[in-house]
PDB file of N, CA and C in Angstrom:
ATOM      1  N   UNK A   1      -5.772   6.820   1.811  1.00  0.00           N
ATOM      2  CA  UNK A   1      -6.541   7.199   0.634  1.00  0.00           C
ATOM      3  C   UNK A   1      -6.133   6.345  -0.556  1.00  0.00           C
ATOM      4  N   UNK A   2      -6.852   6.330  -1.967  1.00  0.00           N
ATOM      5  CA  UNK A   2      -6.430   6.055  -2.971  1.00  0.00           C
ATOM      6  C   UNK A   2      -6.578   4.139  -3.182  1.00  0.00           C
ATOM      7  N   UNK A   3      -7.483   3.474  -2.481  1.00  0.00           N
ATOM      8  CA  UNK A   3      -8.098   2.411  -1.852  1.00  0.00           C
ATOM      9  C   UNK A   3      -7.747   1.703  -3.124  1.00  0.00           C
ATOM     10  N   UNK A   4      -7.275   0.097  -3.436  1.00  0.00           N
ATOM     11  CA  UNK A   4      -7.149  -0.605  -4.332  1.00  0.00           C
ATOM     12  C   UNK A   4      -7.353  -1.970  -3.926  1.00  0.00           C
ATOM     13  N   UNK A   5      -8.207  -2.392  -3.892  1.00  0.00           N
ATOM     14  CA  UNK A   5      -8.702  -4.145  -3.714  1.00  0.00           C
ATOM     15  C   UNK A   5      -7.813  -5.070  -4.305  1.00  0.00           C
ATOM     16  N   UNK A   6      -7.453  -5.942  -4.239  1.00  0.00           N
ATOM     17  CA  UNK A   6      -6.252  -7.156  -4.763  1.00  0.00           C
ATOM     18  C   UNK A   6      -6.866  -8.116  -4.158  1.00  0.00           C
ATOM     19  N   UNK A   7      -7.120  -9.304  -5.012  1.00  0.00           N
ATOM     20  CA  UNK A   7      -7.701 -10.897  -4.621  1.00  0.00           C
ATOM     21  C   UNK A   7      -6.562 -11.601  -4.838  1.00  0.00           C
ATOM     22  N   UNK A   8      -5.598 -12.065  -4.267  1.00  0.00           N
ATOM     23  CA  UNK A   8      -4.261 -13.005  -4.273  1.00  0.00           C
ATOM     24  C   UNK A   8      -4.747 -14.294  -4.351  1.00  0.00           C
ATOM     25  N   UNK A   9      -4.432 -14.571  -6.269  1.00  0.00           N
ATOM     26  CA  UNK A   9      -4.339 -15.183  -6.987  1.00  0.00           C
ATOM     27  C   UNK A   9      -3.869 -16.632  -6.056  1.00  0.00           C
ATOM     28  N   UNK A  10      -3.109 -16.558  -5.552  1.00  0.00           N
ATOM     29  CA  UNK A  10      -2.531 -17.829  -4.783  1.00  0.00           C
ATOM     30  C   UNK A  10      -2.794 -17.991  -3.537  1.00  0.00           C
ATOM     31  N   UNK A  11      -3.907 -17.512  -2.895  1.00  0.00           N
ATOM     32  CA  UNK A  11      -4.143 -17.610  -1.432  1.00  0.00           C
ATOM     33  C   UNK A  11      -5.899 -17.583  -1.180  1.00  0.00           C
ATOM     34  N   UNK A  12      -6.413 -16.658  -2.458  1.00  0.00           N
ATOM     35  CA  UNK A  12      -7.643 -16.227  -2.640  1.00  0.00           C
ATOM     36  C   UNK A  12      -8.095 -15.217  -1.567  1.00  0.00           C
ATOM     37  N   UNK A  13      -7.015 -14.493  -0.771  1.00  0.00           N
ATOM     38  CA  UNK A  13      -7.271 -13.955   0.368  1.00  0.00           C
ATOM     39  C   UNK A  13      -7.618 -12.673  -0.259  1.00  0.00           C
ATOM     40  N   UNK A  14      -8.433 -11.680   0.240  1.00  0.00           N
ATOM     41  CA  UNK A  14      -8.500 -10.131  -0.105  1.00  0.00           C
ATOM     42  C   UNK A  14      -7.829  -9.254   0.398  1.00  0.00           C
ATOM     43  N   UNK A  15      -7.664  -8.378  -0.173  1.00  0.00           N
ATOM     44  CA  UNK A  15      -6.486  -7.405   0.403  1.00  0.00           C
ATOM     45  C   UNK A  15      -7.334  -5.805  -0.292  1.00  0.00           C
ATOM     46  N   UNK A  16      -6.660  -4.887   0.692  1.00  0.00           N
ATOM     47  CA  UNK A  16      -6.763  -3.310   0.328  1.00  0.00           C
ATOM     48  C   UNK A  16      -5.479  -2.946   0.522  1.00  0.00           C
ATOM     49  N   UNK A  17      -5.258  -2.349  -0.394  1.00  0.00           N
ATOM     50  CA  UNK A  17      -3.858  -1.426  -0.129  1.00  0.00           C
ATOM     51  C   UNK A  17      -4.382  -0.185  -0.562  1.00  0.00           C
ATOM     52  N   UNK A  18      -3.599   0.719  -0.003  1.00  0.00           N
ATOM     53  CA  UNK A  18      -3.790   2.517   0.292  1.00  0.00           C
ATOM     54  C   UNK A  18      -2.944   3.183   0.061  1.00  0.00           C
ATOM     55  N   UNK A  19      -2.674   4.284   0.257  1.00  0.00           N
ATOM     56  CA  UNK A  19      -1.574   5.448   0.385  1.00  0.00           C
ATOM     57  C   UNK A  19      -1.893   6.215   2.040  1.00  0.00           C
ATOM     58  N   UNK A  20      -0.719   5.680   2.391  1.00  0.00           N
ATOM     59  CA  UNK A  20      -0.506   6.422   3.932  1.00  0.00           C
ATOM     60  C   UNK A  20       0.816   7.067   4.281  1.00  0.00           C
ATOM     61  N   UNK A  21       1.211   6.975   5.523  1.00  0.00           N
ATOM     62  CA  UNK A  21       2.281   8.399   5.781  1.00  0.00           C
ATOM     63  C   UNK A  21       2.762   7.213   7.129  1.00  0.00           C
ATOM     64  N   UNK A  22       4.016   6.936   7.176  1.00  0.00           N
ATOM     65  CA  UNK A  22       4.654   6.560   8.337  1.00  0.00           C
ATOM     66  C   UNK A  22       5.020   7.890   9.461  1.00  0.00           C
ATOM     67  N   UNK A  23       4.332   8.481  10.626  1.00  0.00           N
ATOM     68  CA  UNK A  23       4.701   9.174  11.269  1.00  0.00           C
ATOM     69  C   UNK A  23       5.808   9.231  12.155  1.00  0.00           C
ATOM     70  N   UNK A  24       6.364   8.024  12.340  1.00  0.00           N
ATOM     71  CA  UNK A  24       8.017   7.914  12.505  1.00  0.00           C
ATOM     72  C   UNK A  24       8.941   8.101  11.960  1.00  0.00           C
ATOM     73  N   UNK A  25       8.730   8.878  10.684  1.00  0.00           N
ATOM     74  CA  UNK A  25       9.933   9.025   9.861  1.00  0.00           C
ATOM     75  C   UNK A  25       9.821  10.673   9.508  1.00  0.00           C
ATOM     76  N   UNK A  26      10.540  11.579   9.092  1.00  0.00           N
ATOM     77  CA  UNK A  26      10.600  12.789   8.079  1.00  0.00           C
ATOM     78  C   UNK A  26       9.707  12.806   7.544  1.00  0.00           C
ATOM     79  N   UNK A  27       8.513  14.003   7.632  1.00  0.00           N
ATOM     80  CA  UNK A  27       7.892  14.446   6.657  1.00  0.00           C
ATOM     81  C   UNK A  27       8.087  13.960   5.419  1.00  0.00           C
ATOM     82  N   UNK A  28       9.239  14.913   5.110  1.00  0.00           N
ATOM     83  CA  UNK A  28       9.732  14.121   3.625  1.00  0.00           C
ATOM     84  C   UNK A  28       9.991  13.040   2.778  1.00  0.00           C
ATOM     85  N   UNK A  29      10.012  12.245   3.401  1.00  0.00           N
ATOM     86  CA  UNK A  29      10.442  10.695   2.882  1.00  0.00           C
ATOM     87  C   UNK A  29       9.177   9.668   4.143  1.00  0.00           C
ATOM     88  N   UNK A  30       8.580  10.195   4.626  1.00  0.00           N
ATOM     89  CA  UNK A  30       7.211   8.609   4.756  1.00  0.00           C
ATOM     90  C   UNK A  30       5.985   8.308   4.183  1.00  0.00           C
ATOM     91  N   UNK A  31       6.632   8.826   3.135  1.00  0.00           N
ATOM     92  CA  UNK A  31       5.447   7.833   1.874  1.00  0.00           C
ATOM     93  C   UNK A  31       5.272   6.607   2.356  1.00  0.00           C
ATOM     94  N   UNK A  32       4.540   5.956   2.222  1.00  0.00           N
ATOM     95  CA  UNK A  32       4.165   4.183   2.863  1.00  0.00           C
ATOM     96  C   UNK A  32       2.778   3.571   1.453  1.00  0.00           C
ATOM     97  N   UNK A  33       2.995   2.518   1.082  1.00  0.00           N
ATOM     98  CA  UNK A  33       1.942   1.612   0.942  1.00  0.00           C
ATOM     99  C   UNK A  33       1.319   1.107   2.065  1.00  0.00           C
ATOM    100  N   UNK A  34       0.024   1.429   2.580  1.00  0.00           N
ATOM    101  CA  UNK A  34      -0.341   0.452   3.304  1.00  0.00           C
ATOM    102  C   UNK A  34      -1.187  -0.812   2.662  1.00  0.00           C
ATOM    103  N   UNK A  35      -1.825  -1.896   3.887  1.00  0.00           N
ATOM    104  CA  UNK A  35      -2.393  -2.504   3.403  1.00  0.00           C
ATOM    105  C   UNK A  35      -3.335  -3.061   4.272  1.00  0.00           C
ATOM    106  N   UNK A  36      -4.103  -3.759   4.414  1.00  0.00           N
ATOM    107  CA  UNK A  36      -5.281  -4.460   4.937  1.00  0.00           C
ATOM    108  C   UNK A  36      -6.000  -5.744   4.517  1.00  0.00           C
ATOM    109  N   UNK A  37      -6.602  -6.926   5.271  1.00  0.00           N
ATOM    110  CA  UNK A  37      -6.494  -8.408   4.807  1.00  0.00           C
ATOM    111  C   UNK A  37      -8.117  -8.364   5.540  1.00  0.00           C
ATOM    112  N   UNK A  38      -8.749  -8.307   4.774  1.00  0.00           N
ATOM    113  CA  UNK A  38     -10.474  -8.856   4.752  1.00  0.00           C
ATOM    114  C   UNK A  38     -10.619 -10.215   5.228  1.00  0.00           C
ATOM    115  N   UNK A  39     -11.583 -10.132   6.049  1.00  0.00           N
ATOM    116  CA  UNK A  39     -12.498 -11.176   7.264  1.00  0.00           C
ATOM    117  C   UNK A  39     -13.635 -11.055   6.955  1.00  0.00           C
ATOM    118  N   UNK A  40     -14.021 -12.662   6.553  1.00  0.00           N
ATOM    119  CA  UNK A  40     -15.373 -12.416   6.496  1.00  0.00           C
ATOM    120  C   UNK A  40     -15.961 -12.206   4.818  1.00  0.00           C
ATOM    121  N   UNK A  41     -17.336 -12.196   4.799  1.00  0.00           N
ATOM    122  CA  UNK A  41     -17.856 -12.110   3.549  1.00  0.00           C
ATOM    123  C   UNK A  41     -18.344 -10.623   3.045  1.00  0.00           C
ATOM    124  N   UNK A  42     -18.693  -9.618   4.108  1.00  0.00           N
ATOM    125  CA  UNK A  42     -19.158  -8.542   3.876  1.00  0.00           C
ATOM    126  C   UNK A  42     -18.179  -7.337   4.087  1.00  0.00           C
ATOM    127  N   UNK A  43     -17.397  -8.044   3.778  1.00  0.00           N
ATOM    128  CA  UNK A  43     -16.568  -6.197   3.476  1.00  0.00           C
ATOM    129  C   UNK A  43     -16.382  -5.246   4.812  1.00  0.00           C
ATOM    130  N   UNK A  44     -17.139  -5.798   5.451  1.00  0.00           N
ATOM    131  CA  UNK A  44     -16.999  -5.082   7.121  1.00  0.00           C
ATOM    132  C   UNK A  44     -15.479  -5.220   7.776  1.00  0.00           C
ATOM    133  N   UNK A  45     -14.965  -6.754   7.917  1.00  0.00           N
ATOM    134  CA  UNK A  45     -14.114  -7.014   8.625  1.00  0.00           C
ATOM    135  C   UNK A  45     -12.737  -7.056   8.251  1.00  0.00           C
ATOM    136  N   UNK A  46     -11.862  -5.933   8.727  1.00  0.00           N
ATOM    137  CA  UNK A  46     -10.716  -6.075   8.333  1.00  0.00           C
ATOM    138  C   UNK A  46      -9.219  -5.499   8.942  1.00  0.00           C
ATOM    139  N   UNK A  47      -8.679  -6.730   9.081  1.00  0.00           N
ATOM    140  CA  UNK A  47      -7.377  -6.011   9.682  1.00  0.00           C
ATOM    141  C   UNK A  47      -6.124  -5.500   9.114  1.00  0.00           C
ATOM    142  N   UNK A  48      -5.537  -4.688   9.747  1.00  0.00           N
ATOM    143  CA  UNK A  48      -4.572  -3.666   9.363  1.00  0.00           C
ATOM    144  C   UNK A  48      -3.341  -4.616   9.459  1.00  0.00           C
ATOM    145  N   UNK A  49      -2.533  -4.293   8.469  1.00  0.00           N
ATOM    146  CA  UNK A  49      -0.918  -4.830   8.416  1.00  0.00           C
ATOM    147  C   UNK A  49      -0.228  -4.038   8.292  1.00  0.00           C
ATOM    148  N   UNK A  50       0.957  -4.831   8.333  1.00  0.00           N
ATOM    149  CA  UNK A  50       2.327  -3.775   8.264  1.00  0.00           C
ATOM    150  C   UNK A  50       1.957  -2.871   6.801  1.00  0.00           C
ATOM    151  N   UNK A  51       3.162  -2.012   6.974  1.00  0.00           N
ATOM    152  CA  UNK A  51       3.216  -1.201   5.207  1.00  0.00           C
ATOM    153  C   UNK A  51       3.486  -1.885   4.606  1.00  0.00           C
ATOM    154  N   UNK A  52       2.689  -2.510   3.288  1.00  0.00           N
ATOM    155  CA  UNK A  52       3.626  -3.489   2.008  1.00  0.00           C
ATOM    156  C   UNK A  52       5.050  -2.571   1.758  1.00  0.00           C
ATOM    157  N   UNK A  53       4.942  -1.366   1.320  1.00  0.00           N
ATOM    158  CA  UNK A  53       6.045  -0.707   1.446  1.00  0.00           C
ATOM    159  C   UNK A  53       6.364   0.488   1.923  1.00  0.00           C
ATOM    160  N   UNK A  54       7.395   0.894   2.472  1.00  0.00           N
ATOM    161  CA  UNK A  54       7.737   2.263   3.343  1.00  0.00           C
ATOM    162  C   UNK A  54       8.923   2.500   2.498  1.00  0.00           C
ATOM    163  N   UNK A  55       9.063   4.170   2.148  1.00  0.00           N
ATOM    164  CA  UNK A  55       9.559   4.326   0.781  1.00  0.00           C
ATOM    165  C   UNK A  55      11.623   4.975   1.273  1.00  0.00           C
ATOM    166  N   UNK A  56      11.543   4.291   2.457  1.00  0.00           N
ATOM    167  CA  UNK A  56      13.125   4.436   2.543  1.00  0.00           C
ATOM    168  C   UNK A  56      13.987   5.350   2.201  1.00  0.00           C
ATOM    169  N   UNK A  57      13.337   7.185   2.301  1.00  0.00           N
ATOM    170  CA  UNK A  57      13.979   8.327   2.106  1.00  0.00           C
ATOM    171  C   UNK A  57      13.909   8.354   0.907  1.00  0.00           C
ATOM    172  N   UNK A  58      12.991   8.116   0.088  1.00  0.00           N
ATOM    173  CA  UNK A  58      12.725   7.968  -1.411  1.00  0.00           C
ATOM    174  C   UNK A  58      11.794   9.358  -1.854  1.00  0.00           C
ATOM    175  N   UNK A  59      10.547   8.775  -1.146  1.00  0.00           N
ATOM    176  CA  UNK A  59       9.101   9.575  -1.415  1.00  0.00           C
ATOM    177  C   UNK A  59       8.333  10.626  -0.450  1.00  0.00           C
ATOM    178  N   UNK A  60       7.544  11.361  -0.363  1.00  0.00           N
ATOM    179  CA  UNK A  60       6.608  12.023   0.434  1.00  0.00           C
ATOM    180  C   UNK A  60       5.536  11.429   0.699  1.00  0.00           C
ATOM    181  N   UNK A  61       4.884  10.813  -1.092  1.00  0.00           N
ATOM    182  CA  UNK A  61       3.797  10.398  -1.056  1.00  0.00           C
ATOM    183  C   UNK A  61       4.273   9.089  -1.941  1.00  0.00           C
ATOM    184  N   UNK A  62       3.290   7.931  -1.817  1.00  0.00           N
ATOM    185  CA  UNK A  62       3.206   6.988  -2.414  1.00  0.00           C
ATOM    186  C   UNK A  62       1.766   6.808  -2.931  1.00  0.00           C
ATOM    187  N   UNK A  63       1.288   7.068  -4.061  1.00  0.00           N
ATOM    188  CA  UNK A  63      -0.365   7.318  -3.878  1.00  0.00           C
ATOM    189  C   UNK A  63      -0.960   6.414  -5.235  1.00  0.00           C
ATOM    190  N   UNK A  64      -1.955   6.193  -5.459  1.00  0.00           N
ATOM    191  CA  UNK A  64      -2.887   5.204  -6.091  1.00  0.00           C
ATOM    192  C   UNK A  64      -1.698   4.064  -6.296  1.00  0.00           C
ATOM    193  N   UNK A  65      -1.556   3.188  -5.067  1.00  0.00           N
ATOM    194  CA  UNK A  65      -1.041   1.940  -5.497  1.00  0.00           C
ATOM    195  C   UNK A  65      -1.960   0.903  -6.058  1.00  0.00           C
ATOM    196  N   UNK A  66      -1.119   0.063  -7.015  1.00  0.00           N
ATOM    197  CA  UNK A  66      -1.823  -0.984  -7.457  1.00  0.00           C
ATOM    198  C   UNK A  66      -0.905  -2.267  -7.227  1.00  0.00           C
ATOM    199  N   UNK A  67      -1.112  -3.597  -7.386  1.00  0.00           N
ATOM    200  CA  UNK A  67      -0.384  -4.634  -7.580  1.00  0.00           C
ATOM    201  C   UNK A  67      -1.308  -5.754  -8.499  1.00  0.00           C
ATOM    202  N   UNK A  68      -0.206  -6.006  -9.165  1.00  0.00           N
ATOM    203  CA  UNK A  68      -0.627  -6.456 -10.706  1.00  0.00           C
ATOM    204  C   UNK A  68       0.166  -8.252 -10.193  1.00  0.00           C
ATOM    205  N   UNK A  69      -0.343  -9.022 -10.778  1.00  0.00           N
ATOM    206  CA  UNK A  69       0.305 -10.546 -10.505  1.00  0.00           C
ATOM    207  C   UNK A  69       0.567 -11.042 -12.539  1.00  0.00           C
ATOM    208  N   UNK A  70       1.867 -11.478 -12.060  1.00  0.00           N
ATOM    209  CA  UNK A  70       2.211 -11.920 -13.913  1.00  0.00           C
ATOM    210  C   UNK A  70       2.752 -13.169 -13.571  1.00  0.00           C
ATOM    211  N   UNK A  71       2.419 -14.724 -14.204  1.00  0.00           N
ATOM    212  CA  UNK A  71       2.999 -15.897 -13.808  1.00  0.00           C
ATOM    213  C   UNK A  71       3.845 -16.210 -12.811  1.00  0.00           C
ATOM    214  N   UNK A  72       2.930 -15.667 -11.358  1.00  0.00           N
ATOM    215  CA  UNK A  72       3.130 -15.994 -10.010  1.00  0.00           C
ATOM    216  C   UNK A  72       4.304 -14.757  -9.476  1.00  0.00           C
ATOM    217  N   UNK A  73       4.457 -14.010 -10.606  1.00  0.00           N
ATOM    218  CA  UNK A  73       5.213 -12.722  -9.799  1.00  0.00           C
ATOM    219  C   UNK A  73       4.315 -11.902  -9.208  1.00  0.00           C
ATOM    220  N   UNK A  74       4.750 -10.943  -8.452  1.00  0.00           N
ATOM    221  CA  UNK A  74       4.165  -9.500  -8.104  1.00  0.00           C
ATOM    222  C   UNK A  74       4.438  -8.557  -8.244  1.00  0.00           C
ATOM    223  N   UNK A  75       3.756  -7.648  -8.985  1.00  0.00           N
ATOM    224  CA  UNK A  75       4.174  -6.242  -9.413  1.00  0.00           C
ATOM    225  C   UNK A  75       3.564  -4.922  -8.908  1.00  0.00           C
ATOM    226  N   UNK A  76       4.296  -4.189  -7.733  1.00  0.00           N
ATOM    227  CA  UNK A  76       3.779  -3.250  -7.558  1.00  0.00           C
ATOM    228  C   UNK A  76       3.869  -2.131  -7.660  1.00  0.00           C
ATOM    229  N   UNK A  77       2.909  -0.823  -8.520  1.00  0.00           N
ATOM    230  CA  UNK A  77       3.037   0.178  -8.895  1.00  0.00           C
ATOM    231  C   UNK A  77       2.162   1.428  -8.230  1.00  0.00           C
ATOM    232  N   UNK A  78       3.026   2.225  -8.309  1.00  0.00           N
ATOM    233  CA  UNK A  78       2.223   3.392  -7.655  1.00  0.00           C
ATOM    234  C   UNK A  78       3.118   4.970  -8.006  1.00  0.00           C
ATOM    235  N   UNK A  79       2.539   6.173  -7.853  1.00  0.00           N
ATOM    236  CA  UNK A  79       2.860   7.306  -8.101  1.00  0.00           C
ATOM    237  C   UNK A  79       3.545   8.048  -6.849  1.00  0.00           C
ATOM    238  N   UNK A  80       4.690   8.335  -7.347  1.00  0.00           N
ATOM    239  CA  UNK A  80       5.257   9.145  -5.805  1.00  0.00           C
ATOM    240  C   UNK A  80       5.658  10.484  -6.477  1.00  0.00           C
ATOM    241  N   UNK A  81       5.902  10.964  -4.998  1.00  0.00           N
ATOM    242  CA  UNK A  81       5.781  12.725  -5.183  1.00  0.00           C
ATOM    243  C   UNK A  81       6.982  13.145  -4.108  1.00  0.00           C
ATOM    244  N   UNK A  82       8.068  13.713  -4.752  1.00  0.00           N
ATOM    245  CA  UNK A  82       8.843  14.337  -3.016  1.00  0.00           C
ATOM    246  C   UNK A  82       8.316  15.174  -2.873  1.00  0.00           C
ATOM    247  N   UNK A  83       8.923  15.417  -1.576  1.00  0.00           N
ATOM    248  CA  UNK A  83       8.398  16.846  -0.927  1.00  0.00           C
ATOM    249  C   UNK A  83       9.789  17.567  -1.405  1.00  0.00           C
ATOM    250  N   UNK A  84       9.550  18.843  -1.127  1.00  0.00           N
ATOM    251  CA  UNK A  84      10.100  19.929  -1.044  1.00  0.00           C
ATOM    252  C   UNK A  84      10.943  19.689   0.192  1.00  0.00           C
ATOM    253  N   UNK A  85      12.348  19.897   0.715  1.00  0.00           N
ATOM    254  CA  UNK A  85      13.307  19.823   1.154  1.00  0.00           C
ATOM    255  C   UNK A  85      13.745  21.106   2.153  1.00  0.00           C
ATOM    256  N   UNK A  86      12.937  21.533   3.251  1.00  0.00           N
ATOM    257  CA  UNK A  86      12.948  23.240   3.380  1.00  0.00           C
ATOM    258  C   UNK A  86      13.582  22.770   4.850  1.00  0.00           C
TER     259      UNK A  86
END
């Protein structure tokens, strides 16, 4: 969920990144960025990649990510949420 388009400034490639859930890890902590790399001209074609980030016993959720580019850096931001600890 929480879908964010990114055109990489230095590659011109397209990208989606999301908010997903690593199911190999604790409830509690697999917050994940995912992401996805567009094929093609129509928005149809696209393959799945690794997590840009998996939140390393940090988060629950990782949700409306964005990534921002500042004189060839990368900046990525997003809202996390723990879970409850039961």
């Amino acid at each position: 969920r929480d879908p964010f388009f990114f055109r990489d400034p230095a590659s011109g490639k397209d990208y989606l990144l999301f908010s997903c859930r690593d199911a190999t890890r604790p409830r509690a902590f697999n917050g994940c960025v995912g992401a996805a790399e567009r094929h093609g001209a129509d928005f149809a074609q696209w393959s799945l990649l690794p997590p840009l980030l998996v939140s390393d016993d940090v988060a629950a959720e990782m949700e409306v990510p964005h990534l921002l580019t500042d004189g060839g850096e990368y900046h990525l931001y997003f809202n996390a949420r723990n879970a409850t600890l039961n």
